[in-house]
Structures are given as C-alpha cells and as structure tokens.
C-alpha atoms as a PDB file:
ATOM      1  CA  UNK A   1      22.142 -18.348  47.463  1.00  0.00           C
ATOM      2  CA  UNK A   2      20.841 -19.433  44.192  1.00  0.00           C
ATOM      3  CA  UNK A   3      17.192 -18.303  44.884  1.00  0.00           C
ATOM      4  CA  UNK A   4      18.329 -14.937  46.677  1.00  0.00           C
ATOM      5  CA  UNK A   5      20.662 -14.439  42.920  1.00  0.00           C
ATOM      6  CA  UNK A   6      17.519 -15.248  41.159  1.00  0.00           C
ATOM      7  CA  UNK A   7      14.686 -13.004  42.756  1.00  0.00           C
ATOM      8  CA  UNK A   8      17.719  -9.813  42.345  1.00  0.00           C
ATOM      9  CA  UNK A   9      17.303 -10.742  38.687  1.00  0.00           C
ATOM     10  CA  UNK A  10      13.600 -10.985  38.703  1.00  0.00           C
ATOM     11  CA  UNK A  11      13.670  -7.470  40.921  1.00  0.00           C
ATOM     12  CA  UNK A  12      15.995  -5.970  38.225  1.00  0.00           C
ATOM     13  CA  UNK A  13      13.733  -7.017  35.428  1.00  0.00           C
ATOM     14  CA  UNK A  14      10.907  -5.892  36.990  1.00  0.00           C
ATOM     15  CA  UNK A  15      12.913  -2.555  37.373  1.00  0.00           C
ATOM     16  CA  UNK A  16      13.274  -2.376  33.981  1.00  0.00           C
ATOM     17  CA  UNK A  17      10.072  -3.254  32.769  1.00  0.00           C
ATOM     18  CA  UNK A  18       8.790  -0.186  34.954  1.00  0.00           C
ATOM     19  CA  UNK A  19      11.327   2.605  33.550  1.00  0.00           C
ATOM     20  CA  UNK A  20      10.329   1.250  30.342  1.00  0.00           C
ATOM     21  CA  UNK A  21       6.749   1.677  31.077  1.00  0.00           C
ATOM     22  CA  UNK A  22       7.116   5.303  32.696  1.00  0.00           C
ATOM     23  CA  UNK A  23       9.227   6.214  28.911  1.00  0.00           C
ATOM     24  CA  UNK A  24       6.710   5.206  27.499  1.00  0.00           C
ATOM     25  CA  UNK A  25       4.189   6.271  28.952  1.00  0.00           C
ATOM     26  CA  UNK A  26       5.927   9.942  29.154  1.00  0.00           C
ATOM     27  CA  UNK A  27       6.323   9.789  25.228  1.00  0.00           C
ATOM     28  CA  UNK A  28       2.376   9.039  25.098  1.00  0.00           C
ATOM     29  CA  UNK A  29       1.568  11.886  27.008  1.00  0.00           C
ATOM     30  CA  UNK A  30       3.862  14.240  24.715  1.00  0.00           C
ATOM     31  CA  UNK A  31       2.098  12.930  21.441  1.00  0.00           C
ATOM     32  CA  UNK A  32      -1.593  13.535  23.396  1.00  0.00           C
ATOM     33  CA  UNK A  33      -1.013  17.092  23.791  1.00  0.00           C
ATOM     34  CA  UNK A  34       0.626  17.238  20.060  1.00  0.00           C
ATOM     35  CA  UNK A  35      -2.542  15.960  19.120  1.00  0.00           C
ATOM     36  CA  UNK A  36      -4.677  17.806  21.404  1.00  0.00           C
ATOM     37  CA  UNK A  37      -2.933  20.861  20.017  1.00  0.00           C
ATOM     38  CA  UNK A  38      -3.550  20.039  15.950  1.00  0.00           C
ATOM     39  CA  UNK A  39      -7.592  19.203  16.565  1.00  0.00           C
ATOM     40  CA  UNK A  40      -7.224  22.619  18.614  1.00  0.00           C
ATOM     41  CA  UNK A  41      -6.104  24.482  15.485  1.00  0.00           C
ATOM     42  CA  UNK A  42      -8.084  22.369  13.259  1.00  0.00           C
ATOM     43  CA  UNK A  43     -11.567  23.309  14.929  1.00  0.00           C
ATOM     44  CA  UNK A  44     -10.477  26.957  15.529  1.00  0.00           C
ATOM     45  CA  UNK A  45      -9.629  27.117  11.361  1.00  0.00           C
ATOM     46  CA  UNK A  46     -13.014  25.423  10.789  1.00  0.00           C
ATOM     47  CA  UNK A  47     -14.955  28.036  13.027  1.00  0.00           C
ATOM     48  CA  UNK A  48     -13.779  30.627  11.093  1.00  0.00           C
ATOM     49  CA  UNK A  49     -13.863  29.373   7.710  1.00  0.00           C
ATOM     50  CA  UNK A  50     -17.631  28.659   8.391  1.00  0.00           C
ATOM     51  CA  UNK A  51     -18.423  32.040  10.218  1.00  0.00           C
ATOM     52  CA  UNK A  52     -16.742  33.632   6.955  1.00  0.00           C
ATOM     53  CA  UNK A  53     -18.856  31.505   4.631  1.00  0.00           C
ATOM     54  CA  UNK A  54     -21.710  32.029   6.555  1.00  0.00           C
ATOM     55  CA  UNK A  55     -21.136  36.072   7.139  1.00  0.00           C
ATOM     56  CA  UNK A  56     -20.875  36.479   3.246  1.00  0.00           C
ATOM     57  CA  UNK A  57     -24.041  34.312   2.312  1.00  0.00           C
ATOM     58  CA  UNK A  58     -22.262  32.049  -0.318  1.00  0.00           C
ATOM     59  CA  UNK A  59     -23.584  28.576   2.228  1.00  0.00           C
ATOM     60  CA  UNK A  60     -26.359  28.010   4.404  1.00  0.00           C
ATOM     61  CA  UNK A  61     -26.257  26.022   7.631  1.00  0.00           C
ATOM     62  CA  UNK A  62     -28.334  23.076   6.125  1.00  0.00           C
ATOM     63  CA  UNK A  63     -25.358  22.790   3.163  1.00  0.00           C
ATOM     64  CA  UNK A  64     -22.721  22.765   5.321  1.00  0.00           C
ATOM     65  CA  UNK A  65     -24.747  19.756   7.417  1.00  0.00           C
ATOM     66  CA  UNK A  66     -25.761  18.001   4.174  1.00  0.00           C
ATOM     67  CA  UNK A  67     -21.889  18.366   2.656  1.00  0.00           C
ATOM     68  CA  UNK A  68     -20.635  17.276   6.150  1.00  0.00           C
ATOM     69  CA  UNK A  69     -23.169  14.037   5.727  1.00  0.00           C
ATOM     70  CA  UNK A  70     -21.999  13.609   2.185  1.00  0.00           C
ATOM     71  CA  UNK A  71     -18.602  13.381   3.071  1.00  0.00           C
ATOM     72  CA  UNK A  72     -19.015  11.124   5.686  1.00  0.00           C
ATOM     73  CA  UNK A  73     -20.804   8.356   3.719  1.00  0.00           C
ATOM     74  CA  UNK A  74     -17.964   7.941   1.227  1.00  0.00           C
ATOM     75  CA  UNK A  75     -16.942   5.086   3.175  1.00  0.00           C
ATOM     76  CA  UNK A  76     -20.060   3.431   3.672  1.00  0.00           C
ATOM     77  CA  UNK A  77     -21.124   4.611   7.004  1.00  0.00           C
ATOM     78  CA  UNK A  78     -22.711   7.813   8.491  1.00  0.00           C
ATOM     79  CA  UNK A  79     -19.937   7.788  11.512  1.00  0.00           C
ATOM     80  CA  UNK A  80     -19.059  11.423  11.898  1.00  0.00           C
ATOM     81  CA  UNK A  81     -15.433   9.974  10.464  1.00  0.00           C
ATOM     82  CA  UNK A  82     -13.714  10.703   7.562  1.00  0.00           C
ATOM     83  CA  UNK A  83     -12.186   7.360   7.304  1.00  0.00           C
ATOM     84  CA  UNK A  84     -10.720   6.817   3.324  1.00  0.00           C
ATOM     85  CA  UNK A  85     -12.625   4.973   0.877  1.00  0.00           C
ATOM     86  CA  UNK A  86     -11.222   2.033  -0.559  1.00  0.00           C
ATOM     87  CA  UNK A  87      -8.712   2.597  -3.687  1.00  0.00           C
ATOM     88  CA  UNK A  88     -10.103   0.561  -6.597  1.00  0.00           C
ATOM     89  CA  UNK A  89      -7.001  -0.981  -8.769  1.00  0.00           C
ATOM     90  CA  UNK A  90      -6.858   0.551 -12.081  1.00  0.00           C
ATOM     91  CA  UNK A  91      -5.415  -2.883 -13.576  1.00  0.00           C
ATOM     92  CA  UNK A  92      -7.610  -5.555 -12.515  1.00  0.00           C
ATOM     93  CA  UNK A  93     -10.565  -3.049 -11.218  1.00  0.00           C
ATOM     94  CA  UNK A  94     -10.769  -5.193  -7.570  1.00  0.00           C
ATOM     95  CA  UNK A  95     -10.396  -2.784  -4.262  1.00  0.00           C
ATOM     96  CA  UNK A  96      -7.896  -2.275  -2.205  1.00  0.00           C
ATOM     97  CA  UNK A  97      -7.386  -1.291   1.676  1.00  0.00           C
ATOM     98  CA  UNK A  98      -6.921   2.986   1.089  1.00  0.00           C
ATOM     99  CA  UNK A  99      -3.221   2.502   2.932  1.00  0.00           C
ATOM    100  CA  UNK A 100      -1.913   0.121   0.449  1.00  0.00           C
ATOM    101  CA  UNK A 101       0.400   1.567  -1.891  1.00  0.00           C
ATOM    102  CA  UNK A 102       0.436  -1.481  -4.734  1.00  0.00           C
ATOM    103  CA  UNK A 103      -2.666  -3.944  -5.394  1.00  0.00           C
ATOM    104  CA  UNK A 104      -3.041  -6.975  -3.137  1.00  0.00           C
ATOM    105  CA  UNK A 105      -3.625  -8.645  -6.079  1.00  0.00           C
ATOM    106  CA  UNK A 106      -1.612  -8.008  -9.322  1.00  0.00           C
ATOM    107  CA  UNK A 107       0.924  -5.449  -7.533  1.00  0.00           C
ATOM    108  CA  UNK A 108       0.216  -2.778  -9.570  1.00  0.00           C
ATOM    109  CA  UNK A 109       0.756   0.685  -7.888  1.00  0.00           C
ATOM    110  CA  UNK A 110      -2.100   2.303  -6.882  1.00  0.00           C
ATOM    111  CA  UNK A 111      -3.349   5.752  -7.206  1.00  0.00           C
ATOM    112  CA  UNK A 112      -3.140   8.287  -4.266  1.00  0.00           C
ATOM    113  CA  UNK A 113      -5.208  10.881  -3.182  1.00  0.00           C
ATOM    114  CA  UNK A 114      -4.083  14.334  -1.970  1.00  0.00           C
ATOM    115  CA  UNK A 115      -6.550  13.539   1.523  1.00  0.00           C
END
C-alpha cells in the first residue's frame, strides 16, 4: 500500500515536471519567433540603408567592410559580434564588465552608453 501511495506521487511529480517542461518549452518557442522576427526587420533595415548609401555614392563596399571590421574589434576580437567593450571606472580608472551599472571596485556608478 505504501509503495503503490508512493510511485502515484512519483507519477504525479513526474506529471508535473512534464507540463512544466511543455510551458516552457511553448514560451521558448514564442520568444524564437519574436526574435526571429526583430533580426528579420533588422537585416531588411540594413539592406536598404546600404543599397541607399551605396545608390547615392556617399560609401563604397570596401568602407562599409572595413567600418563593419572596425566595429567588431572594439572588444578585442574580430568575431562578427558586437559584443560591448568593457566600461572603464571614471573614479579609480580599473574596468568593469559593460552590464555593471556601479564599479566592482569603489561602487561608483558607471557611465552608460546609448548601444
């Protein structure tokens, strides 16, 4: 009787581990076609900023590439990322993770950037 109680609670967990899982997993689907949406836009606004650059002669493919590169190693690496540079503390001058809002080390608040 004991053993036949606990495998219905084990069953029941079980139950609820997988309705938690399927939630969840529902919820990640949702936020991969947000996403998928947003890089959609995002490359489609690119495409034509370029091909409007490009159409009126102000930038040349090679300075778009070199820009693109120039970006991309302000965080040390030549990734194809645009990951955020590290924030440098304007008290004691040491850097800082780019998420932090206050210096890991003397708590003063740190300087954000509009990107």
């Amino acid at each position: 009787m004991f053993w036949d109680l606990y495998q219905q609670m084990q069953i029941h967990d079980v139950q609820d581990t997988a309705w938690q899982t399927r939630d969840e997993a529902s919820m990640l689907r949702r936020e991969l076609r947000d996403l998928r949406r947003s890089i959609d836009s995002l490359a489609l606004t690119c495409a034509a900023l370029w091909e409007l650059q490009r159409e009126r002669g102000s930038i040349t493919d090679d300075e778009l590439v070199a820009k693109m590169q120039e970006i991309d190693l302000r965080d040390g690496q030549l990734d194809g990322k645009m990951t955020k540079p590290a924030t440098v503390c304007p008290s004691c001058e040491r850097a800082n993770n780019a998420s932090r809002k206050n210096c890991m080390y003397c708590g003063t608040s740190l300087p954000t950037s509009p990107m």
